[in-house]
PDB file of N, CA and C in Angstrom:
ATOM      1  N   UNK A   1       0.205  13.882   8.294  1.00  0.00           N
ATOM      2  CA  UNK A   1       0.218  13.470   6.904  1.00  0.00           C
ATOM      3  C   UNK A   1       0.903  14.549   6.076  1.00  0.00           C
ATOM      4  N   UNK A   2       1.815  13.954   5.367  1.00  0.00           N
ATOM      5  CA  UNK A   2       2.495  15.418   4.267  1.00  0.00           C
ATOM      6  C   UNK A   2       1.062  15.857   3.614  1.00  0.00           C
ATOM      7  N   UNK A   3       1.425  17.015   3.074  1.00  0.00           N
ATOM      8  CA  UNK A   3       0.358  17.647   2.072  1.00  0.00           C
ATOM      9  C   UNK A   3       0.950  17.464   0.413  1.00  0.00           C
ATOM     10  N   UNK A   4      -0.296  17.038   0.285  1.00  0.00           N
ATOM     11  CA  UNK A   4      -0.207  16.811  -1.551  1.00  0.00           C
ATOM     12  C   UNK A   4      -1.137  17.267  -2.088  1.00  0.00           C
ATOM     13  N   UNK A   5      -1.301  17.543  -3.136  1.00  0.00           N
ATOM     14  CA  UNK A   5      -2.351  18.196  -4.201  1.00  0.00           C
ATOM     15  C   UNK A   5      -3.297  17.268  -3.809  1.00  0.00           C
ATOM     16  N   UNK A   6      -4.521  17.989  -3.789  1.00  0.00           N
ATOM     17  CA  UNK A   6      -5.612  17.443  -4.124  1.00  0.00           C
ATOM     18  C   UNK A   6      -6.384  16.412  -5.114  1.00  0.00           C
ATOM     19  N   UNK A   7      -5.799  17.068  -6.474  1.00  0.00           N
ATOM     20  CA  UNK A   7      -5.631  16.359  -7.695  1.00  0.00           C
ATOM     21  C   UNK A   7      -5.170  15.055  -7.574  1.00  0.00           C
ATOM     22  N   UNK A   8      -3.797  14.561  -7.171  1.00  0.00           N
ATOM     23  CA  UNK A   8      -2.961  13.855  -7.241  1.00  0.00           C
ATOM     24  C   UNK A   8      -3.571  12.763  -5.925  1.00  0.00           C
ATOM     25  N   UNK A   9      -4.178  13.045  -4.809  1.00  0.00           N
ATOM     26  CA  UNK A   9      -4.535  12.532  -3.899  1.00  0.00           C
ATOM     27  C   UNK A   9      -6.198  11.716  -4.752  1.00  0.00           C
ATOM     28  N   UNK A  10      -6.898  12.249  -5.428  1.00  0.00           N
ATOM     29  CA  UNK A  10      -7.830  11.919  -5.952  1.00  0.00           C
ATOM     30  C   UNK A  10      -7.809  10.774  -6.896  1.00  0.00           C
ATOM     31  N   UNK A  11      -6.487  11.267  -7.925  1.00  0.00           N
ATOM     32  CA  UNK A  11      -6.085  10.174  -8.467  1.00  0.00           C
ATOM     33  C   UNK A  11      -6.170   8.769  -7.899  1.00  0.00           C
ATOM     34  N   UNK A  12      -4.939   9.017  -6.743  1.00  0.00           N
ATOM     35  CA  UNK A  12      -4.282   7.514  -6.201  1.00  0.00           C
ATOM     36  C   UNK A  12      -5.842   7.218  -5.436  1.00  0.00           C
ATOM     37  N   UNK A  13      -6.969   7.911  -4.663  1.00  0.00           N
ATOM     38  CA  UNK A  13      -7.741   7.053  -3.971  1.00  0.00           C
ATOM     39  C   UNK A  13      -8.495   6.486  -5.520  1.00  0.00           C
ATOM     40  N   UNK A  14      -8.978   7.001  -6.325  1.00  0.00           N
ATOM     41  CA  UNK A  14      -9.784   6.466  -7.992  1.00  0.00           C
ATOM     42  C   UNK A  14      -9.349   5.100  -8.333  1.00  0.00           C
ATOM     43  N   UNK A  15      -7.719   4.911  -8.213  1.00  0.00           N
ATOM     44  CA  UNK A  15      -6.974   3.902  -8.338  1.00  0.00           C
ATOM     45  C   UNK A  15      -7.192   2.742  -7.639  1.00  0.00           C
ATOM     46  N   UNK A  16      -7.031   3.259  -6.558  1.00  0.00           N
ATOM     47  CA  UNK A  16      -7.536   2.196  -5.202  1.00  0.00           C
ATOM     48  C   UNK A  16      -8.441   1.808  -4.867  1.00  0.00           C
ATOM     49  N   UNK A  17      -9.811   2.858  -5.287  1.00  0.00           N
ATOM     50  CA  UNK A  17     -10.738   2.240  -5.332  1.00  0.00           C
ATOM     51  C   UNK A  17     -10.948   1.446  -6.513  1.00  0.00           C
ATOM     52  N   UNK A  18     -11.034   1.211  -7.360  1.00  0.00           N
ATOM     53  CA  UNK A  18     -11.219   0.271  -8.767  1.00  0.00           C
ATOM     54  C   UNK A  18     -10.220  -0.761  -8.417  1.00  0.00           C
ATOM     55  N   UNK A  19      -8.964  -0.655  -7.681  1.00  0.00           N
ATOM     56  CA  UNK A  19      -8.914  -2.513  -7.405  1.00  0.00           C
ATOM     57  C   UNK A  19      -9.320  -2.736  -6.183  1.00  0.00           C
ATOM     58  N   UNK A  20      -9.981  -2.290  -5.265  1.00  0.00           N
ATOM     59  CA  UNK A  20     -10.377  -2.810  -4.624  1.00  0.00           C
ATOM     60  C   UNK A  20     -11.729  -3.676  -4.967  1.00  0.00           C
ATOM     61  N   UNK A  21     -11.984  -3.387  -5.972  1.00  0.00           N
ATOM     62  CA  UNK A  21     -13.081  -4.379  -6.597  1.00  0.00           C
ATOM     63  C   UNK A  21     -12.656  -5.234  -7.292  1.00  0.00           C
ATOM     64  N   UNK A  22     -11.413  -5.460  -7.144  1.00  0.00           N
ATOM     65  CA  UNK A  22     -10.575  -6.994  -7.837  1.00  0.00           C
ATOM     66  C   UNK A  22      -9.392  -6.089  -8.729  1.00  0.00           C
ATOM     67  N   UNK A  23      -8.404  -7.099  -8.547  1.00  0.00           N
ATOM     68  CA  UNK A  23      -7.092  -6.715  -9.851  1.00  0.00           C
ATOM     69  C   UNK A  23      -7.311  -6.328 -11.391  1.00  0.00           C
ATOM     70  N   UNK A  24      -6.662  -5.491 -11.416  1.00  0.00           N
ATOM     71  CA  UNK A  24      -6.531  -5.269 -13.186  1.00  0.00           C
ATOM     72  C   UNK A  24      -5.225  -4.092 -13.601  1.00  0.00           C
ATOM     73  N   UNK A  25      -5.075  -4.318 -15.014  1.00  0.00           N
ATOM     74  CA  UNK A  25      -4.389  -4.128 -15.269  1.00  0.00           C
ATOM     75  C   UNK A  25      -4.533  -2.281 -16.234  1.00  0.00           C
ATOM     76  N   UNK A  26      -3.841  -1.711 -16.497  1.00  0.00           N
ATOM     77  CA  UNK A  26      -3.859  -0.310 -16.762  1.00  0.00           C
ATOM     78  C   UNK A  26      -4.982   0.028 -17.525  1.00  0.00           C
ATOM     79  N   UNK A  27      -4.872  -0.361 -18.279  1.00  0.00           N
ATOM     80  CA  UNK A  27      -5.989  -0.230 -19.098  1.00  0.00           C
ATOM     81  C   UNK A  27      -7.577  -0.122 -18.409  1.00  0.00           C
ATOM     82  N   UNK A  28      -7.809  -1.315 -18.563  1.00  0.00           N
ATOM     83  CA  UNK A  28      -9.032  -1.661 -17.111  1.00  0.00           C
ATOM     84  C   UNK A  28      -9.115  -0.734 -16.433  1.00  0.00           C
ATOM     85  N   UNK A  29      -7.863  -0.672 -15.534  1.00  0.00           N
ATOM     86  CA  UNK A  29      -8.244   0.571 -14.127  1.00  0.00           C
ATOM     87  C   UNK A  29      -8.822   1.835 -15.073  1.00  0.00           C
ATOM     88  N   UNK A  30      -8.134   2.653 -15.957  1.00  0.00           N
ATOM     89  CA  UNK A  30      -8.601   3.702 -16.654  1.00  0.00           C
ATOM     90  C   UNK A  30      -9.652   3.700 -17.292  1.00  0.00           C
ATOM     91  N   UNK A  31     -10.300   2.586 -17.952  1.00  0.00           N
ATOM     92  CA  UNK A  31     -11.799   2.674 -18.787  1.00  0.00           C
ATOM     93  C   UNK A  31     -12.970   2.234 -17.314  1.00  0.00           C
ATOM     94  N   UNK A  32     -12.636   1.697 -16.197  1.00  0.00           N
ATOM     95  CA  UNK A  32     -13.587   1.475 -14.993  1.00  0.00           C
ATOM     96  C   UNK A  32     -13.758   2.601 -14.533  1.00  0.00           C
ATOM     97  N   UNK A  33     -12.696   3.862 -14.369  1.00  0.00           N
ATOM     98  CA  UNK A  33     -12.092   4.596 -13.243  1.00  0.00           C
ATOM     99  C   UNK A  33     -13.328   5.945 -14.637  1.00  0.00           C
ATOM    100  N   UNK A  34     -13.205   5.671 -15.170  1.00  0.00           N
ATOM    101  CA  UNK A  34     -14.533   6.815 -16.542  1.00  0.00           C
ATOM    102  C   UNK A  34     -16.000   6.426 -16.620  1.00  0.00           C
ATOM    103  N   UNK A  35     -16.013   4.480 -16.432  1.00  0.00           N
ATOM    104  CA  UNK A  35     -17.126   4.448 -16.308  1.00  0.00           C
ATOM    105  C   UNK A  35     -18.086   4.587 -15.399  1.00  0.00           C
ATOM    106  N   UNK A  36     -17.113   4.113 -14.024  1.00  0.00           N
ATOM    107  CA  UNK A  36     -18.024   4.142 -12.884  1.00  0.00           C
ATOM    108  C   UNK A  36     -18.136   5.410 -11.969  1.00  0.00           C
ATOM    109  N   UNK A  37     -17.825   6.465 -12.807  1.00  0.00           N
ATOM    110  CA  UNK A  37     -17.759   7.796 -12.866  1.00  0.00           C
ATOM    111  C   UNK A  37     -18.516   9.066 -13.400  1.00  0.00           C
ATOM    112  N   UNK A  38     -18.989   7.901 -14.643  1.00  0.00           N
ATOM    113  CA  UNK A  38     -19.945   8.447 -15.669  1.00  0.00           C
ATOM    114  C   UNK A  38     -19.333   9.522 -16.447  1.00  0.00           C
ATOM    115  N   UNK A  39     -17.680   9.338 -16.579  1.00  0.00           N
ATOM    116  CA  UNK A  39     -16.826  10.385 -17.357  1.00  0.00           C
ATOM    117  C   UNK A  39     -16.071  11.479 -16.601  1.00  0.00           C
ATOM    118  N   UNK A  40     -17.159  11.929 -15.321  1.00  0.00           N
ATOM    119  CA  UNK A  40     -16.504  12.978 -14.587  1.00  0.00           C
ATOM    120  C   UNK A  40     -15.278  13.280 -13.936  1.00  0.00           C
ATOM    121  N   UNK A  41     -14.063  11.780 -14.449  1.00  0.00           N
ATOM    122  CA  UNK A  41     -12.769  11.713 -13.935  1.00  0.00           C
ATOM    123  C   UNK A  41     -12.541  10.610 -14.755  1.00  0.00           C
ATOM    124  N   UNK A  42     -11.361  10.708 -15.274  1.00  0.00           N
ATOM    125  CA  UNK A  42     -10.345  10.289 -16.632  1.00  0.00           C
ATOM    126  C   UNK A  42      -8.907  10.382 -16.546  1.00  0.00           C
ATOM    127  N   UNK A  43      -8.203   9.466 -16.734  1.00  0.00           N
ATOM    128  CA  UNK A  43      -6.432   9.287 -17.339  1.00  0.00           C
ATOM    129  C   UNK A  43      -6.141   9.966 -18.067  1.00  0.00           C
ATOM    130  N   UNK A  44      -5.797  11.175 -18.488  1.00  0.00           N
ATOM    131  CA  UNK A  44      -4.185  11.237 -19.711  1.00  0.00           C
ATOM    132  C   UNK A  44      -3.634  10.114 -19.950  1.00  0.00           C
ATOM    133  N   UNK A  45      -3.559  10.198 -21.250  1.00  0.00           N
ATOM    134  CA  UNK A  45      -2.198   9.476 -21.428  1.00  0.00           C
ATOM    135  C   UNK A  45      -0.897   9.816 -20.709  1.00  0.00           C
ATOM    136  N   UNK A  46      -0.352   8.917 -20.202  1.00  0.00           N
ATOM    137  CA  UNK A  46       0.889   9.212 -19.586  1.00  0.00           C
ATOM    138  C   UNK A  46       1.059   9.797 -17.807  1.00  0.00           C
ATOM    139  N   UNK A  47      -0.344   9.670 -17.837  1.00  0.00           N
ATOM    140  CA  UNK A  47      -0.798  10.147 -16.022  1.00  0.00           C
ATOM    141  C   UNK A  47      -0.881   8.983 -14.762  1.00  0.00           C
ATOM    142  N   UNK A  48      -1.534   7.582 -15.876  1.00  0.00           N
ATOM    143  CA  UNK A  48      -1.649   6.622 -14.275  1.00  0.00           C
ATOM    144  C   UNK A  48      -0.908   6.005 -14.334  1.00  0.00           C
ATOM    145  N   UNK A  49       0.047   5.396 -15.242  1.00  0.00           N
ATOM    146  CA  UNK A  49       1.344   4.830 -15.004  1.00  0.00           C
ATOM    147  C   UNK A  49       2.174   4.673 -13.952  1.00  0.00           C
ATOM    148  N   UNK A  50       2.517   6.238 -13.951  1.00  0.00           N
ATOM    149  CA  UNK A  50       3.284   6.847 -12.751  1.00  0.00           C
ATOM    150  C   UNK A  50       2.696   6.307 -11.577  1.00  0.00           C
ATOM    151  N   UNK A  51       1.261   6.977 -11.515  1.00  0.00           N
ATOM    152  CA  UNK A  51       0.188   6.405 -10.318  1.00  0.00           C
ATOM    153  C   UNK A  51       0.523   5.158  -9.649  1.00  0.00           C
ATOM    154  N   UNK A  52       0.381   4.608 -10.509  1.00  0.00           N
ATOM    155  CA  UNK A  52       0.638   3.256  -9.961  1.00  0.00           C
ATOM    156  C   UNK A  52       2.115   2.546  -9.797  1.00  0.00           C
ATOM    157  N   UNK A  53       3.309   3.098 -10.520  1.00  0.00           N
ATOM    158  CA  UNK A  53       4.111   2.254 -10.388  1.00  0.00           C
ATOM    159  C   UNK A  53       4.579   3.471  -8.450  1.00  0.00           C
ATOM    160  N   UNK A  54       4.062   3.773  -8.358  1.00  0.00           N
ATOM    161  CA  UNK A  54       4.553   4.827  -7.376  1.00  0.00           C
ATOM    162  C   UNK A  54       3.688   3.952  -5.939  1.00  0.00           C
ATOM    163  N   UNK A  55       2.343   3.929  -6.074  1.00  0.00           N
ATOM    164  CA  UNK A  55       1.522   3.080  -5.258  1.00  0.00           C
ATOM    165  C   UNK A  55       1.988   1.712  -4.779  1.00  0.00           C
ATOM    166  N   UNK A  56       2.944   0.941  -6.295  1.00  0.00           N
ATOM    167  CA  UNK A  56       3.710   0.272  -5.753  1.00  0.00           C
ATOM    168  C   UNK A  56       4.838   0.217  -5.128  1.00  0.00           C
ATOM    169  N   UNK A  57       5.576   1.464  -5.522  1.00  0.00           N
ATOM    170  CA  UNK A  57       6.847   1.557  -4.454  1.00  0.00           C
ATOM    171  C   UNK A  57       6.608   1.483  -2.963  1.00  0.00           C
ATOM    172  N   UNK A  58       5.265   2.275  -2.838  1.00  0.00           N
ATOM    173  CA  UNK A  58       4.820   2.538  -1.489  1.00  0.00           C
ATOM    174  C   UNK A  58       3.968   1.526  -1.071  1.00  0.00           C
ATOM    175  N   UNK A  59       4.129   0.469  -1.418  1.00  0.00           N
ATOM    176  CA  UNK A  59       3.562  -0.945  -1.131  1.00  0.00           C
ATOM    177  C   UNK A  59       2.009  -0.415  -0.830  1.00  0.00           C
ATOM    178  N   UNK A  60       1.497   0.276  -1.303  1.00  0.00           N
ATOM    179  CA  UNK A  60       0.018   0.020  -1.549  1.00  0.00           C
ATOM    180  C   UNK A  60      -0.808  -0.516  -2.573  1.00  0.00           C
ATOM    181  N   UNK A  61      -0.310  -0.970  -3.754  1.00  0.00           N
ATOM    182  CA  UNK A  61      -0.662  -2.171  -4.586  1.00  0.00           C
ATOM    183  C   UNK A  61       0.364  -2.931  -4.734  1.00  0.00           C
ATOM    184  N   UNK A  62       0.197  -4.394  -5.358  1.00  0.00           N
ATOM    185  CA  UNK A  62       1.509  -5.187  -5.973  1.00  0.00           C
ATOM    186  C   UNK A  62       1.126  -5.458  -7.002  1.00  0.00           C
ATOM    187  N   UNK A  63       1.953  -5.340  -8.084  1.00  0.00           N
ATOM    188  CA  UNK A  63       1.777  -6.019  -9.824  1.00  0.00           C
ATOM    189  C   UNK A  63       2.692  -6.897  -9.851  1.00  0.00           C
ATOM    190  N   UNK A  64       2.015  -7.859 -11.079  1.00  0.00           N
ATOM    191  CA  UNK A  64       2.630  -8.822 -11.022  1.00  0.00           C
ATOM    192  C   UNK A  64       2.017  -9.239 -13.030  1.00  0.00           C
ATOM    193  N   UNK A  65       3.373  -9.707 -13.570  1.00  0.00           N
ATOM    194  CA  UNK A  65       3.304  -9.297 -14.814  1.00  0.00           C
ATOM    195  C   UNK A  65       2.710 -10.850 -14.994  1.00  0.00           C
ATOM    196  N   UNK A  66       1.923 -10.895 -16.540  1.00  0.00           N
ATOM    197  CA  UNK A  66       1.135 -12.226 -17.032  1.00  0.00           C
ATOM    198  C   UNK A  66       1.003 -12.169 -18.351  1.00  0.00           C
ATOM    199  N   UNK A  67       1.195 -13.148 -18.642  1.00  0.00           N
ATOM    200  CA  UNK A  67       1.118 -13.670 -20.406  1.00  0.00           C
ATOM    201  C   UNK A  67       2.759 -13.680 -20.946  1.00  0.00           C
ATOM    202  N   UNK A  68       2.340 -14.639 -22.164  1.00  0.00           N
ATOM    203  CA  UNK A  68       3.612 -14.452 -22.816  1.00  0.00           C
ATOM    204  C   UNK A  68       3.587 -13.697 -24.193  1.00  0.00           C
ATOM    205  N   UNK A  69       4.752 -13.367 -24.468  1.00  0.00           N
ATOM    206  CA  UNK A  69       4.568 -12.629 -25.707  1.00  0.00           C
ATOM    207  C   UNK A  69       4.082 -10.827 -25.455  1.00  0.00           C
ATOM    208  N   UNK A  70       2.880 -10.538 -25.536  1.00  0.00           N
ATOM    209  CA  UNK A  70       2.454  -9.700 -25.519  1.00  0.00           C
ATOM    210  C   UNK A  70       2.083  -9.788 -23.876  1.00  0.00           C
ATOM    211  N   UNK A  71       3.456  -9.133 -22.812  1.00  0.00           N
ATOM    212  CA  UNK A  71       2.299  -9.006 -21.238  1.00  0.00           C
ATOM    213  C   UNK A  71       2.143  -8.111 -21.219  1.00  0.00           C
ATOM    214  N   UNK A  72       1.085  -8.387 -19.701  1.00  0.00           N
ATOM    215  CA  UNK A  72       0.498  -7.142 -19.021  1.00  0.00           C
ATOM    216  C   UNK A  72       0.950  -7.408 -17.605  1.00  0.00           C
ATOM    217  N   UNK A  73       0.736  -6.093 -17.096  1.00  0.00           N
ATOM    218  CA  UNK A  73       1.326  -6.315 -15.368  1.00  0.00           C
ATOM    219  C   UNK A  73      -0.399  -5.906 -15.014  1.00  0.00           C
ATOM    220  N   UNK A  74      -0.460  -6.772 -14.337  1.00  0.00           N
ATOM    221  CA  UNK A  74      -2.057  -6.415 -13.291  1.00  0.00           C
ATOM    222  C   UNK A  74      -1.609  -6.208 -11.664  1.00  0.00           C
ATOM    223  N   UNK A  75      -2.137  -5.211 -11.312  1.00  0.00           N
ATOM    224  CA  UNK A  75      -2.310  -4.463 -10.282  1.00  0.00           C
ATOM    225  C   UNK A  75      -3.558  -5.650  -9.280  1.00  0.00           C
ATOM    226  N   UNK A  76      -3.210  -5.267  -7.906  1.00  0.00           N
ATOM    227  CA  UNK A  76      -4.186  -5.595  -7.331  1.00  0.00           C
ATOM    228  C   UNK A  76      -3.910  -4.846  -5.526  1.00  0.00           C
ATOM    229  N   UNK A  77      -4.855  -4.211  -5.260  1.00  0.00           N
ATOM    230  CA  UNK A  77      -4.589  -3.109  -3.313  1.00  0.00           C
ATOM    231  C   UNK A  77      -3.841  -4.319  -3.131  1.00  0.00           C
ATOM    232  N   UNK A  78      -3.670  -3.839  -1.759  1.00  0.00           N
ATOM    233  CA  UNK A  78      -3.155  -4.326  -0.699  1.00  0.00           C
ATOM    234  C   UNK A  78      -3.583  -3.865   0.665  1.00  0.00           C
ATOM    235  N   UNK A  79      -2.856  -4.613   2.245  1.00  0.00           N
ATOM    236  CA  UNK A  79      -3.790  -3.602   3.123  1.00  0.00           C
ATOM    237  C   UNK A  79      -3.302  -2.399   3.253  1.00  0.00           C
ATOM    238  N   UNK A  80      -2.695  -2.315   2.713  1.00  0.00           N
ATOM    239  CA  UNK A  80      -2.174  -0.640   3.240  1.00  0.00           C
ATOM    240  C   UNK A  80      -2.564  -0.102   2.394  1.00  0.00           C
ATOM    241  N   UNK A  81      -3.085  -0.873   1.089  1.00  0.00           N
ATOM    242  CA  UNK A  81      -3.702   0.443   0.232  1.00  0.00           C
ATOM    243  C   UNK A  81      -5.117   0.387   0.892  1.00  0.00           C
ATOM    244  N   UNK A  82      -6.153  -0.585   1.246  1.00  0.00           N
ATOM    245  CA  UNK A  82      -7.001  -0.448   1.773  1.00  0.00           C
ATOM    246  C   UNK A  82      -7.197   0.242   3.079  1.00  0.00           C
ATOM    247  N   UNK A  83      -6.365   0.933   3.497  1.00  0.00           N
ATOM    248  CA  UNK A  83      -6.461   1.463   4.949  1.00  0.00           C
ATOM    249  C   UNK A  83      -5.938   2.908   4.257  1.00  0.00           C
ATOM    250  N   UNK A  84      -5.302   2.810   3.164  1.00  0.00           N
ATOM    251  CA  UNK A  84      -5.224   3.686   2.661  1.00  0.00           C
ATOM    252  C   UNK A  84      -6.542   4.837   1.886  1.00  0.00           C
ATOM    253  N   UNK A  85      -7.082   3.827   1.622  1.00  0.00           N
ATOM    254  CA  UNK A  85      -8.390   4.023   0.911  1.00  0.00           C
ATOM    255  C   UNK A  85      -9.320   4.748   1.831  1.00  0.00           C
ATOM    256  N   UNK A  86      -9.614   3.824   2.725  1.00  0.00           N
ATOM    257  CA  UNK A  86     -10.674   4.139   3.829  1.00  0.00           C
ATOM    258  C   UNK A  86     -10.096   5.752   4.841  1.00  0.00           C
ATOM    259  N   UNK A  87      -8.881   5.825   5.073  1.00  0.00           N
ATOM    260  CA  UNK A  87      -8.643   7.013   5.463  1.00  0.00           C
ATOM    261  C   UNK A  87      -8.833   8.059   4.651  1.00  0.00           C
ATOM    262  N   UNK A  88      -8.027   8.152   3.158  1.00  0.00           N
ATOM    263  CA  UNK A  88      -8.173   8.970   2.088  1.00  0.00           C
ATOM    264  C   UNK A  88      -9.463   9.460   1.956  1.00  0.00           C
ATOM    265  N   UNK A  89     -10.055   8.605   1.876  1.00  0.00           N
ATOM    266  CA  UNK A  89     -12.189   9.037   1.695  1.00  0.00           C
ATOM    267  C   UNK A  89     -12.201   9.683   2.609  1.00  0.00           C
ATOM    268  N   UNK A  90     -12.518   9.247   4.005  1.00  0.00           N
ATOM    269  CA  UNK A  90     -12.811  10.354   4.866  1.00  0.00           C
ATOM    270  C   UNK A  90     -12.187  11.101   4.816  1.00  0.00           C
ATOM    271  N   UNK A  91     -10.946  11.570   4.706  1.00  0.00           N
ATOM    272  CA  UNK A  91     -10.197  12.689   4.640  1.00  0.00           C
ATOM    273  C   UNK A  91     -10.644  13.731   3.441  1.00  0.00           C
ATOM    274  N   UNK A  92     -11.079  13.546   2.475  1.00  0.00           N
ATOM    275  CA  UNK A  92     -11.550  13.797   1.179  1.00  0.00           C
ATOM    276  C   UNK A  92     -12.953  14.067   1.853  1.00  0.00           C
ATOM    277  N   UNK A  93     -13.620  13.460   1.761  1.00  0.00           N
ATOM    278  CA  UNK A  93     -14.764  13.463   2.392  1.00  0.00           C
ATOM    279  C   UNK A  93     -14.969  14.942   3.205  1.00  0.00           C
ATOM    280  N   UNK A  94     -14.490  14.880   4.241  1.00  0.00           N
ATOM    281  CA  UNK A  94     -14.361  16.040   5.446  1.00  0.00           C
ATOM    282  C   UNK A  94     -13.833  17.525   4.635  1.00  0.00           C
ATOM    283  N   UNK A  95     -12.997  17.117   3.761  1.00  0.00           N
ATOM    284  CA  UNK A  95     -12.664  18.224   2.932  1.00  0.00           C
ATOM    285  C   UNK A  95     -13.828  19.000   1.586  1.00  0.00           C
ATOM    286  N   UNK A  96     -13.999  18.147   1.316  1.00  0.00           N
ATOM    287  CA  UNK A  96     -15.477  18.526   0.498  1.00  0.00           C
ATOM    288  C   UNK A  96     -17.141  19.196   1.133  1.00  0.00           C
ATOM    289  N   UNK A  97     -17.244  18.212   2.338  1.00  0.00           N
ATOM    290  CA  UNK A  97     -18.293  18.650   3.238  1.00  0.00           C
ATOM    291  C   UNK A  97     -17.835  20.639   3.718  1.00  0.00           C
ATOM    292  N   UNK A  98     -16.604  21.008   3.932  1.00  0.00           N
ATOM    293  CA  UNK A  98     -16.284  22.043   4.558  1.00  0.00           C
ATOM    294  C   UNK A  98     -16.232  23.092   2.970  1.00  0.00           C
ATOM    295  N   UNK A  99     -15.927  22.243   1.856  1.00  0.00           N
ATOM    296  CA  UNK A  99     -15.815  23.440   0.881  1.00  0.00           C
ATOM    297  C   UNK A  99     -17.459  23.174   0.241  1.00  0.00           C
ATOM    298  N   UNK A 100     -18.193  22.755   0.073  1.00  0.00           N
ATOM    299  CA  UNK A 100     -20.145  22.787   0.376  1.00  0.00           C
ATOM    300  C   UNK A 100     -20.072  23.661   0.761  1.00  0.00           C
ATOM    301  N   UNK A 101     -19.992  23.426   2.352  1.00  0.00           N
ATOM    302  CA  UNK A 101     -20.799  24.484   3.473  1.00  0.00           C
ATOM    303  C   UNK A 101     -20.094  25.713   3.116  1.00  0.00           C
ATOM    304  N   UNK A 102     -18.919  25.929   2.946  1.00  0.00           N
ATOM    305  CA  UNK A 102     -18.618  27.096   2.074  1.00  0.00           C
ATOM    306  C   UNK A 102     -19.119  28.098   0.810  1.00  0.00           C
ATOM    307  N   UNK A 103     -18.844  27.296  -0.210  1.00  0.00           N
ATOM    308  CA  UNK A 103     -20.066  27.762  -1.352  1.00  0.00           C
ATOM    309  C   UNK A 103     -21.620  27.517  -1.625  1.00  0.00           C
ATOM    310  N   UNK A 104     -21.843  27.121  -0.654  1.00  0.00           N
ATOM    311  CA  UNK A 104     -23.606  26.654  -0.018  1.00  0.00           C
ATOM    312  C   UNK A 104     -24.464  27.811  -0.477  1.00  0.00           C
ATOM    313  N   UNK A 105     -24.131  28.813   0.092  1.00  0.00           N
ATOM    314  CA  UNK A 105     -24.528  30.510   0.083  1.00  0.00           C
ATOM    315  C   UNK A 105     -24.133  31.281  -1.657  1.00  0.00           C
ATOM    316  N   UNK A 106     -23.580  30.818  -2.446  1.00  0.00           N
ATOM    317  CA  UNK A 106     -23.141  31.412  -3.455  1.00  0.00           C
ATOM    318  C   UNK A 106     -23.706  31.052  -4.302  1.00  0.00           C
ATOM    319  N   UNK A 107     -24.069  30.194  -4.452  1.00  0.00           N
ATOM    320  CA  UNK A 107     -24.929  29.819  -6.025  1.00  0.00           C
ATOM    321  C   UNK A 107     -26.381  29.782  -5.883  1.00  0.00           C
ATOM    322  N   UNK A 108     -27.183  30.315  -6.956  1.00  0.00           N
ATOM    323  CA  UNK A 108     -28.563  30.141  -7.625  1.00  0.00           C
ATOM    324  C   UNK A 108     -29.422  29.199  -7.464  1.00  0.00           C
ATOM    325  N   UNK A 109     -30.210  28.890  -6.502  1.00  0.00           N
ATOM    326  CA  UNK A 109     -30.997  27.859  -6.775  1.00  0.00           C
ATOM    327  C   UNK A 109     -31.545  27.745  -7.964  1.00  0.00           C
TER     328      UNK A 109
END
């Protein structure tokens, strides 16, 4: 697997996970991706855009634009974002468990 920021890897799984609970569109993904978070991870302006139109290059979501007048493009995984997903976690996962057991010993009960 190339190496990418951490950050940036966190992002795209946040992404993926919130449609994997059904399609939506930018907005949505960013006010779900705060709530079901309880705040502890949030969009910039000008941060998931990219996210996603990039997820779609790499065919791990497809959008597909709706309404007239005023549209929106809604997002929805795909399997490769879902296999994407499920690897990313554990991978994330395994990485967090090792930086724990790391600072385990350093802090104050």
């Amino acid at each position: 697997m190339t190496q990418i920021t951490l950050s940036k890897r966190i992002n795209e799984l946040l992404v993926l996970a919130v449609l994997d609970s059904g399609p939506a569109h930018g907005y949505q993904i960013a006010l779900s991706v705060e709530e079901r978070t309880a705040g502890a991870f949030s969009f910039q302006h000008g941060t998931l855009y990219p996210i996603l139109h990039r997820l779609e290059a790499e065919g791990r979501v497809r959008g597909e634009w709706h309404g007239v007048g005023r549209r929106r493009k809604t997002y929805e995984i795909t399997d490769a974002g879902r296999a994407e997903l499920v690897s990313g976690a554990a991978e994330l996962e395994r990485q967090f468990r090792a930086l724990l057991g790391l600072l385990g010993g350093t802090h104050a009960a």
